[in-house]
C-alpha atoms as a PDB file:
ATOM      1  CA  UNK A   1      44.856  63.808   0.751  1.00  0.00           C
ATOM      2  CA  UNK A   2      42.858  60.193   1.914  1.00  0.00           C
ATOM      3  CA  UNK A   3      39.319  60.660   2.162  1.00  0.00           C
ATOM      4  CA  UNK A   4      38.223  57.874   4.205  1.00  0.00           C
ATOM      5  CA  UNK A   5      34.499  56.136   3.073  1.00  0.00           C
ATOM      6  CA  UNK A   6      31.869  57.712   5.160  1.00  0.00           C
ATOM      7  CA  UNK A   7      29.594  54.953   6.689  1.00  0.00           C
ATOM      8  CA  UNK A   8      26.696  55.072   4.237  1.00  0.00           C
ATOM      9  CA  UNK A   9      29.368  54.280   1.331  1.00  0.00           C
ATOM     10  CA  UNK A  10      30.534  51.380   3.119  1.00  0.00           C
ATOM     11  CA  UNK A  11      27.254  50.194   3.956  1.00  0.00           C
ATOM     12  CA  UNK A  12      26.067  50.662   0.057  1.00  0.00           C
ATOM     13  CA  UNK A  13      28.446  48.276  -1.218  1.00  0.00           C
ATOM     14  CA  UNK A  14      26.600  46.089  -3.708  1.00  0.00           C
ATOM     15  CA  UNK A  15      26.477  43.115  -1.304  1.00  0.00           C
ATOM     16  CA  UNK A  16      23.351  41.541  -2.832  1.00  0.00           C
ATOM     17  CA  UNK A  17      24.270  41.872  -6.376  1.00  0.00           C
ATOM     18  CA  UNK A  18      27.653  39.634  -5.519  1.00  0.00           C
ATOM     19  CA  UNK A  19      25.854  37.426  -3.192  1.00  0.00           C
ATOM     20  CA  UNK A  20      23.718  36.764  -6.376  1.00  0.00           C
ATOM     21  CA  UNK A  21      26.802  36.538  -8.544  1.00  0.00           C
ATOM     22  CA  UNK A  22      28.366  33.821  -6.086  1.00  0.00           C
ATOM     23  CA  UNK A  23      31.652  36.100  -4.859  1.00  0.00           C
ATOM     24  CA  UNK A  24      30.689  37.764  -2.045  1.00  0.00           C
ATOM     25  CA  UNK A  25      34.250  37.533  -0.588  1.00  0.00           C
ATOM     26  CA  UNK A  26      34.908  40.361  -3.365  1.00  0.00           C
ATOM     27  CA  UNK A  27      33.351  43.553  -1.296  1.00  0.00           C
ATOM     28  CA  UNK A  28      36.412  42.684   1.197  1.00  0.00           C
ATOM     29  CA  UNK A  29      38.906  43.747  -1.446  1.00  0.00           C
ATOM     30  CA  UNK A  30      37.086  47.320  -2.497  1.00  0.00           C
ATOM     31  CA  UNK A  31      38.820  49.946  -1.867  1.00  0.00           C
ATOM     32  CA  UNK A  32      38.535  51.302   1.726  1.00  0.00           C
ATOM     33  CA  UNK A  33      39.331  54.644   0.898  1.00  0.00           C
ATOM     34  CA  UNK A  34      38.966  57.373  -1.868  1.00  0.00           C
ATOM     35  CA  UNK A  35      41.670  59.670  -3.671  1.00  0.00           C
ATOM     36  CA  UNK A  36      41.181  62.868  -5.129  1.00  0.00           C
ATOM     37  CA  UNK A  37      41.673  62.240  -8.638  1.00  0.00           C
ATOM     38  CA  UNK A  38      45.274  63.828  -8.915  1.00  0.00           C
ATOM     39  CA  UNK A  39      46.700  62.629  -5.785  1.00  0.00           C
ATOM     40  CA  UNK A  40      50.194  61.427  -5.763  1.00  0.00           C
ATOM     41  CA  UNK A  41      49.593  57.828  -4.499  1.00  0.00           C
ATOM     42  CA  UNK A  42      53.408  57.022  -4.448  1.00  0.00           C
ATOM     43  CA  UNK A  43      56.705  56.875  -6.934  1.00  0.00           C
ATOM     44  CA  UNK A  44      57.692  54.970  -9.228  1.00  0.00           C
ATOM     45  CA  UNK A  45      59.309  51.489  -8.446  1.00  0.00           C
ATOM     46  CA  UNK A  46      62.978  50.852  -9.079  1.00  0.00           C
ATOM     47  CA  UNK A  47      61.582  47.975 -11.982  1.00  0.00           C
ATOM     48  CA  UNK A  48      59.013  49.751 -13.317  1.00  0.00           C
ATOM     49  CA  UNK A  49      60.844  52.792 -13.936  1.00  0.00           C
ATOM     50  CA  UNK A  50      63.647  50.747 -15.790  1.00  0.00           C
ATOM     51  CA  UNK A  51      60.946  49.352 -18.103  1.00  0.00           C
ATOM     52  CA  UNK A  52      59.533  52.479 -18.701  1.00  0.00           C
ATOM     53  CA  UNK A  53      62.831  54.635 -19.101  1.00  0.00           C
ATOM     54  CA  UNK A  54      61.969  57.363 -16.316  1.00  0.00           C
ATOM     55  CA  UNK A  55      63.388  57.958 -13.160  1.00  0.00           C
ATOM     56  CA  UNK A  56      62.832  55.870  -9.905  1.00  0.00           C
ATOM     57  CA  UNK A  57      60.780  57.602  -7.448  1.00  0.00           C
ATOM     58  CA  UNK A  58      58.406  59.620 -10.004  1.00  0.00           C
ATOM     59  CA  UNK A  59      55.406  60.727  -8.548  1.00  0.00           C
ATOM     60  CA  UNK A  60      52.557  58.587  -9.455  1.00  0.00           C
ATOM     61  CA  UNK A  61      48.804  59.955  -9.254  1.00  0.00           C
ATOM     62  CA  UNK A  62      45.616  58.696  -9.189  1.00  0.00           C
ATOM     63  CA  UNK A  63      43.728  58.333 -12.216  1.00  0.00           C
ATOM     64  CA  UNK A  64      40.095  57.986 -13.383  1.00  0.00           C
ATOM     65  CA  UNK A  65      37.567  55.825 -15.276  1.00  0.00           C
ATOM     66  CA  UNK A  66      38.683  56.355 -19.089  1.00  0.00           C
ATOM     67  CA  UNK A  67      35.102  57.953 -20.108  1.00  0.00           C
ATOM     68  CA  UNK A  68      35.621  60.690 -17.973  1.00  0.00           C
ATOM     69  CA  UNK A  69      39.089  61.616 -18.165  1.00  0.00           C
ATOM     70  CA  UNK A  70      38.462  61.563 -21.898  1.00  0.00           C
ATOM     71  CA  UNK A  71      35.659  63.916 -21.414  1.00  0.00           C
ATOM     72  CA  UNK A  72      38.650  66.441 -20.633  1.00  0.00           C
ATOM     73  CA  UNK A  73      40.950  65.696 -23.035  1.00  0.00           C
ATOM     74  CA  UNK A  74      38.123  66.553 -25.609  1.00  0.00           C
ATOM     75  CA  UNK A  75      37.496  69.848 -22.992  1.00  0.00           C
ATOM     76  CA  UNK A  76      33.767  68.923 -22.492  1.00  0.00           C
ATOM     77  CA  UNK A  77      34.128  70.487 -18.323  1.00  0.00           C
ATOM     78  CA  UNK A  78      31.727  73.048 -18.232  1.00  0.00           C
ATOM     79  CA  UNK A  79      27.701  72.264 -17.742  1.00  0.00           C
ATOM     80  CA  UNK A  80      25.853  72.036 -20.789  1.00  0.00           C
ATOM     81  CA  UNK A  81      28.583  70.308 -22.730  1.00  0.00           C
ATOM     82  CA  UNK A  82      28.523  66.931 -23.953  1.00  0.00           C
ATOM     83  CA  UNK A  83      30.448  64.260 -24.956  1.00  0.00           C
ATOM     84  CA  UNK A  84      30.261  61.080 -27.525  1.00  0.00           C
ATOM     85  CA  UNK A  85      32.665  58.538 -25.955  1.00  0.00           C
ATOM     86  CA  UNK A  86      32.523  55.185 -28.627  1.00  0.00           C
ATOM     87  CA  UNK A  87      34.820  52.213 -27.658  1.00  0.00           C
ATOM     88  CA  UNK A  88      33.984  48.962 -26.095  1.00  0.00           C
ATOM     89  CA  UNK A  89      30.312  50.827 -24.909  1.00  0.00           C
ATOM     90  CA  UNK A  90      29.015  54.315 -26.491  1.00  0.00           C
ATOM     91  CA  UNK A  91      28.134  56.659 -23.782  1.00  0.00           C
ATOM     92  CA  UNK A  92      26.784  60.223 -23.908  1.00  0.00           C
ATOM     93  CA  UNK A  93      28.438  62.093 -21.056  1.00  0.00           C
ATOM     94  CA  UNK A  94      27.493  65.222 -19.931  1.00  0.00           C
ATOM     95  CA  UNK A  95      28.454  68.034 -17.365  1.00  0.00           C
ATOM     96  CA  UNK A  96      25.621  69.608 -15.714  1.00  0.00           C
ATOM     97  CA  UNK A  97      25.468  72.619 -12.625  1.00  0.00           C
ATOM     98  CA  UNK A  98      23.090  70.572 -10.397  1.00  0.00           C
ATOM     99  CA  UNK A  99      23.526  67.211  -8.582  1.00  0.00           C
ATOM    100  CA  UNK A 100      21.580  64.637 -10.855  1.00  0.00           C
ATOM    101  CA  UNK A 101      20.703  61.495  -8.932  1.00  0.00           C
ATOM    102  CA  UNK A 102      20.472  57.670 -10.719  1.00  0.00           C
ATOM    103  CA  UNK A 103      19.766  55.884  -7.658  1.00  0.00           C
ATOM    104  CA  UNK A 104      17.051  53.852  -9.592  1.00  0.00           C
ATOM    105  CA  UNK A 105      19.898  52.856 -11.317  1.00  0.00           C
ATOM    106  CA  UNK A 106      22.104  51.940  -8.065  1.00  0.00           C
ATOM    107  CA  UNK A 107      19.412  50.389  -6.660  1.00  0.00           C
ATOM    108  CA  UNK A 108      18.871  47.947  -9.628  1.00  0.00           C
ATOM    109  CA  UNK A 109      22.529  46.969 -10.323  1.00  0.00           C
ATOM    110  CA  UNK A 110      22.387  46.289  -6.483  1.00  0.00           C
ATOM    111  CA  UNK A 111      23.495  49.428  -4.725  1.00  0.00           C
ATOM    112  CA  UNK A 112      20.496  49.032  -1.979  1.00  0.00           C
ATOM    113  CA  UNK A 113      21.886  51.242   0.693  1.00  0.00           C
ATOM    114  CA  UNK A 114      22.627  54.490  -1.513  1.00  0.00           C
ATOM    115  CA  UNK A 115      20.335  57.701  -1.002  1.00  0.00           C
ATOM    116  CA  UNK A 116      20.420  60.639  -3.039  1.00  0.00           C
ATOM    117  CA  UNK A 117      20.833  63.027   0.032  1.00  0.00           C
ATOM    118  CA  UNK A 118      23.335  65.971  -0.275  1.00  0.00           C
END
């Protein structure tokens, strides 16, 4: 299932941050769309399944940022678990039961159009 970007999304593109940065032509190649993480996005090429030594046509899915899909590999998924994810940046992740909003955050990195609303 394609989950099309509801206005506000679109509109809360960090424009100003890469006007700033000098690529503003970038926010035309974002993603238009979301996917469940899980969806099958297509199969497997003809070449990349030779490389790889599977079969053509293997369903391929949609992944996730590393953090978080190693948040269930070490089975942190229910709130009030936490996770210490060390690599290239050390990040304490957490699952909680309530909505937590960073738009402060958002805001500063550039995200001026977000809101916090449900």
């Amino acid at each position: 299932m394609r989950i099309p970007l509801p206005p506000p999304l679109l509109t809360g593109l960090p424009l100003t941050m890469l006007a700033k940065l000098g690529i503003p032509d970038l926010a035309e190649k974002w993603p238009k769309e979301l996917l469940p993480l899980g969806a099958i996005v297509g199969g497997l090429t003809p070449a990349a399944a030779a490389h790889l030594g599977l079969p053509a046509g293997m369903p391929v899915a949609q992944g996730g940022a590393d953090a978080f899909i190693g948040m269930v590999g070490l089975g942190v998924v229910r709130p009030g678990q936490m996770a210490l994810m060390t690599g290239s940046s050390h990040m304490q992740l957490g699952v909680v039961s309530e909505k937590v909003c960073v738009l402060s955050a958002l805001v500063l990195i550039g995200f001026q159009n977000m809101s916090c609303s449900a």
